[in-house]
C-alpha atoms as a PDB file:
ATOM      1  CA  UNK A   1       3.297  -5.254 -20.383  1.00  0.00           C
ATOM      2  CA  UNK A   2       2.615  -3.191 -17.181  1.00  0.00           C
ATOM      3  CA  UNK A   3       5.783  -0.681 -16.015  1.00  0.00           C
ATOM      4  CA  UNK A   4       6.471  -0.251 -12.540  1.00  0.00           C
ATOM      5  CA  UNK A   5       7.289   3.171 -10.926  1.00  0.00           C
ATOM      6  CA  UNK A   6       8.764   3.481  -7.330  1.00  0.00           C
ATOM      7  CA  UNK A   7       7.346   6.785  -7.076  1.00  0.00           C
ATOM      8  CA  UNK A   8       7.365   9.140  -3.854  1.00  0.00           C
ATOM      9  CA  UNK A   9       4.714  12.111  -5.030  1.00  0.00           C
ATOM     10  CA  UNK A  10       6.519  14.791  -3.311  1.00  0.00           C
ATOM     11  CA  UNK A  11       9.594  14.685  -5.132  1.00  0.00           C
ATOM     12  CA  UNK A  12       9.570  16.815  -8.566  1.00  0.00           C
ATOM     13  CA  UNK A  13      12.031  14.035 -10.418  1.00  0.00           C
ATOM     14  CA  UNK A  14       9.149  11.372  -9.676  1.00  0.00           C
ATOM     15  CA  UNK A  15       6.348  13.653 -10.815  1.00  0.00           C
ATOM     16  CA  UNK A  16       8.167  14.143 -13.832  1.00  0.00           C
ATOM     17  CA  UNK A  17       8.901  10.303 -14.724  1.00  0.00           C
ATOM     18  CA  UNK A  18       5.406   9.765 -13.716  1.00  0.00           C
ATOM     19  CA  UNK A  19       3.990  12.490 -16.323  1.00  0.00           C
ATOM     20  CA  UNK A  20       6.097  11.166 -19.045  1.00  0.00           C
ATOM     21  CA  UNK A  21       4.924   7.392 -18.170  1.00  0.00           C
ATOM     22  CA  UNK A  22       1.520   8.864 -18.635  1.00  0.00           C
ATOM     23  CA  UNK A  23       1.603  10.539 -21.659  1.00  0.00           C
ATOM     24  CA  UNK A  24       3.228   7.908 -23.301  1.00  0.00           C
ATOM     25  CA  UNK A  25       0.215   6.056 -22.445  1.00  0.00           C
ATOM     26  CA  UNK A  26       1.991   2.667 -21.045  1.00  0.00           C
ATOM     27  CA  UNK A  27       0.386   0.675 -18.787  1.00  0.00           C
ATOM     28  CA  UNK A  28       2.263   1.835 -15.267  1.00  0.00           C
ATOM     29  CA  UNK A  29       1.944  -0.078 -11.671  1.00  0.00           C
ATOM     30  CA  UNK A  30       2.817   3.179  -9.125  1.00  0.00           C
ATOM     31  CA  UNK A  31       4.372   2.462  -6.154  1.00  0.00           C
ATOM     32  CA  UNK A  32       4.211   4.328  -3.309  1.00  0.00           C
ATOM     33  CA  UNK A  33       7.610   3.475  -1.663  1.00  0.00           C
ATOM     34  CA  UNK A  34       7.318   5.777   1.361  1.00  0.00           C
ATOM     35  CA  UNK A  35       3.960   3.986   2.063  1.00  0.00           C
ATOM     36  CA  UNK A  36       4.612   0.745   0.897  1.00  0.00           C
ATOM     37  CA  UNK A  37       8.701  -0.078   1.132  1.00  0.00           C
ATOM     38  CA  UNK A  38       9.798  -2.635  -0.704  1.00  0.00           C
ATOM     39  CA  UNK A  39      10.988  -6.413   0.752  1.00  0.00           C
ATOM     40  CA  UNK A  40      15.034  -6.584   1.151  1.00  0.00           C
ATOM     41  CA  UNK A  41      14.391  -9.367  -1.486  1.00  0.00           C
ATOM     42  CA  UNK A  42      12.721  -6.200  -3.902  1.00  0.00           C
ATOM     43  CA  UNK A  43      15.437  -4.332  -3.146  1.00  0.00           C
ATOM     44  CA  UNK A  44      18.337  -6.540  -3.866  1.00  0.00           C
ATOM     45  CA  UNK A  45      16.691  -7.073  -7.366  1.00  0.00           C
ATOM     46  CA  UNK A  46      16.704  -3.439  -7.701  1.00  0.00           C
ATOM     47  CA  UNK A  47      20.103  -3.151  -6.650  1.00  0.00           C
ATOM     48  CA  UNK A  48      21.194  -5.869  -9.349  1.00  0.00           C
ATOM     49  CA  UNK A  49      18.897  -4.394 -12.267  1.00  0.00           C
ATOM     50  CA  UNK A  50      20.357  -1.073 -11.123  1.00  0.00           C
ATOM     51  CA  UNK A  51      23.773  -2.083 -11.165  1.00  0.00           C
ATOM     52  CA  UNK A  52      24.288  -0.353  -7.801  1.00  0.00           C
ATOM     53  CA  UNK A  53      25.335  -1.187  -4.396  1.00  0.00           C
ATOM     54  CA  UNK A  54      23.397   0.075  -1.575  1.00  0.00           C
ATOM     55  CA  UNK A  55      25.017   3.130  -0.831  1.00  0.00           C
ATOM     56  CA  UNK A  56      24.950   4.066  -4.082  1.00  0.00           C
ATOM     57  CA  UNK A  57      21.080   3.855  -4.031  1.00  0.00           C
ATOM     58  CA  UNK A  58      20.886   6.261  -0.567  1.00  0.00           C
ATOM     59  CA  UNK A  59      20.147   9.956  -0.656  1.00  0.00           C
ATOM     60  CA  UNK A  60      22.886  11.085   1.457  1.00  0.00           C
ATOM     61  CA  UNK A  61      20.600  14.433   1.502  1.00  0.00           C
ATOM     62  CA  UNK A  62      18.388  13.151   3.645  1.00  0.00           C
ATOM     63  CA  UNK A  63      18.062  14.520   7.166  1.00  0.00           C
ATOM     64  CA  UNK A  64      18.051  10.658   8.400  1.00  0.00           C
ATOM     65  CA  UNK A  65      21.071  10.004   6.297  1.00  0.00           C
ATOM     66  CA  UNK A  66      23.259  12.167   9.038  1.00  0.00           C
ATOM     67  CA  UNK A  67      21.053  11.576  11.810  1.00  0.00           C
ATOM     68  CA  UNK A  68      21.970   7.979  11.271  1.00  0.00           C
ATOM     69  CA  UNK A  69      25.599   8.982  10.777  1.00  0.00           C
ATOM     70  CA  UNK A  70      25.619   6.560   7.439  1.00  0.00           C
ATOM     71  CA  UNK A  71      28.261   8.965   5.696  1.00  0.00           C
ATOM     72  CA  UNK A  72      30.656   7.365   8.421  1.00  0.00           C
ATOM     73  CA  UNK A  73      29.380   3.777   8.820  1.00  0.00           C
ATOM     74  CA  UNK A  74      30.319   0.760   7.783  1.00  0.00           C
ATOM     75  CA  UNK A  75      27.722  -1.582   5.885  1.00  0.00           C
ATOM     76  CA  UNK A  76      27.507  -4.803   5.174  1.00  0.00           C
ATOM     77  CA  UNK A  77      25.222  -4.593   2.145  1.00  0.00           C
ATOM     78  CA  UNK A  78      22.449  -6.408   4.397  1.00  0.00           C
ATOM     79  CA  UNK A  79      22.293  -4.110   6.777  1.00  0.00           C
ATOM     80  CA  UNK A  80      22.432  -1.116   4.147  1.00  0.00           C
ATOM     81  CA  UNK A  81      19.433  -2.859   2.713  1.00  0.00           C
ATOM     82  CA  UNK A  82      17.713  -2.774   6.374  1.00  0.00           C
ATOM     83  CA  UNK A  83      18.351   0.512   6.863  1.00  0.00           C
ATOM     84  CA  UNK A  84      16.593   1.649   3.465  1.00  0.00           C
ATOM     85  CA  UNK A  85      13.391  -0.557   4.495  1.00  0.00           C
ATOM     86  CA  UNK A  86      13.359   1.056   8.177  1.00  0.00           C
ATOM     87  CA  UNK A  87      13.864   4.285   6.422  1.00  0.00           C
ATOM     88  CA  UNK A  88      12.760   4.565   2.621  1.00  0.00           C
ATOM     89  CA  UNK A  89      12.961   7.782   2.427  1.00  0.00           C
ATOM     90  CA  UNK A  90      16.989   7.114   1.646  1.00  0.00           C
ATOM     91  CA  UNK A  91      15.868   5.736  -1.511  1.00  0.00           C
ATOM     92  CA  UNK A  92      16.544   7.285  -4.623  1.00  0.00           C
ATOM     93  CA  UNK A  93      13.724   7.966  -6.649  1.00  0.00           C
ATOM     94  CA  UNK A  94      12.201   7.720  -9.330  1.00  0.00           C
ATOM     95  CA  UNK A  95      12.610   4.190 -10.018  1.00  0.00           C
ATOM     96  CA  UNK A  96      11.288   2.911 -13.525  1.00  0.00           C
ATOM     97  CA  UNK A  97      11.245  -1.251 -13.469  1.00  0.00           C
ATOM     98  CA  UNK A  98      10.240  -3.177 -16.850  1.00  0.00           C
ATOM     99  CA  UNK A  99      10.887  -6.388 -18.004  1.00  0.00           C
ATOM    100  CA  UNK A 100      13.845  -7.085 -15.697  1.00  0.00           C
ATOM    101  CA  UNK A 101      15.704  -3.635 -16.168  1.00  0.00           C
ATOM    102  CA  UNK A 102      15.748  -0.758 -14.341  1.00  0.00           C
ATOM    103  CA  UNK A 103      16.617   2.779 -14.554  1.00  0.00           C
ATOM    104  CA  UNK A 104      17.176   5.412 -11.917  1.00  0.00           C
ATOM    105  CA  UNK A 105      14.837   8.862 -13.410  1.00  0.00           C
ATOM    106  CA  UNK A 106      17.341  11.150 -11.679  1.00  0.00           C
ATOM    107  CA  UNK A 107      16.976  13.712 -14.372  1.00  0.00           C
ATOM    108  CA  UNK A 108      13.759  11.917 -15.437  1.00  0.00           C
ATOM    109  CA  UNK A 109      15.100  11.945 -19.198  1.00  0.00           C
ATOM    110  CA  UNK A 110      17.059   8.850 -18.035  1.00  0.00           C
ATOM    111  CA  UNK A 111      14.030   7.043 -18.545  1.00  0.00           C
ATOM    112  CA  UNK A 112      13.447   7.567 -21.999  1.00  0.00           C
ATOM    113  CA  UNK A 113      15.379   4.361 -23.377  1.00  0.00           C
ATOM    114  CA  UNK A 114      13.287   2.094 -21.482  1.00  0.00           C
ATOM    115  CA  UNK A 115      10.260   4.002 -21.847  1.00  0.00           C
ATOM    116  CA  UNK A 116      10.842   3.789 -25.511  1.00  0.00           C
ATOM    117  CA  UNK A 117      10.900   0.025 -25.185  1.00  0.00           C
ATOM    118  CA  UNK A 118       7.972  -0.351 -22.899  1.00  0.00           C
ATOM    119  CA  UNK A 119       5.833   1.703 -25.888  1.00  0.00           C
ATOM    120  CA  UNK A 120       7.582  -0.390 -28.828  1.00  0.00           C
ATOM    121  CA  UNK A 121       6.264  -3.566 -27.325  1.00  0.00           C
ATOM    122  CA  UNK A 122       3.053  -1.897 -25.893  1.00  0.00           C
ATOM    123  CA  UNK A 123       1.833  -1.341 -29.510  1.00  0.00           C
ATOM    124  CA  UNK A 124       2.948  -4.914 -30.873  1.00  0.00           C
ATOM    125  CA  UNK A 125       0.181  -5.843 -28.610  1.00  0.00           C
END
């Protein structure tokens, strides 16, 4: 059972989640978001796993965020989505995915619970 990161390398949080993936020693698929953004079809499972709309998922500390004037848009949850591909830098990270469920690492002690799960079933196998 492989768990997959959305994981941007510059960001402390992800470095964090990342280190505590690794120690554990589960089996982890790292994304590199920035590099590789996900499909509006990846996101929109996020977004569901996450229970979050896609504002909720933006960093509305990003430069882009206010170049983009987002904080005083309008979205219909497609183009939100757009917006995030065009610009993935909006999304918030880290983002732990395993067996259908997600959890946002922002602190990266969020993902413990999951974590937890991913190494309970890891050593069944």
């Amino acid at each position: 059972m492989t768990v997959k990161l959305y994981h941007n390398p510059r960001c402390s949080k992800s470095r964090q989640t990342l280190a505590m993936l690794t120690e554990s020693g589960v089996e982890t698929d790292v994304v590199l978001y920035l590099d590789t953004p996900p499909s509006a079809d990846e996101l929109e499972q996020l977004l569901e796993q996450l229970k979050l709309q896609p504002m909720q998922l933006m960093r509305q500390g990003e430069s882009v965020y206010n170049e983009l004037g987002l904080g005083d848009r309008e979205m219909s949850r497609a183009e939100a989505i757009a917006v995030m591909i065009e610009h993935p830098q909006l999304i918030q990270r880290p983002i732990m995915v395993f067996q259908g469920a997600a959890v946002l690492g922002r602190p990266p002690a969020n993902v413990q619970p999951l974590l937890d799960q991913a190494v309970r079933l890891q050593a069944k196998e």
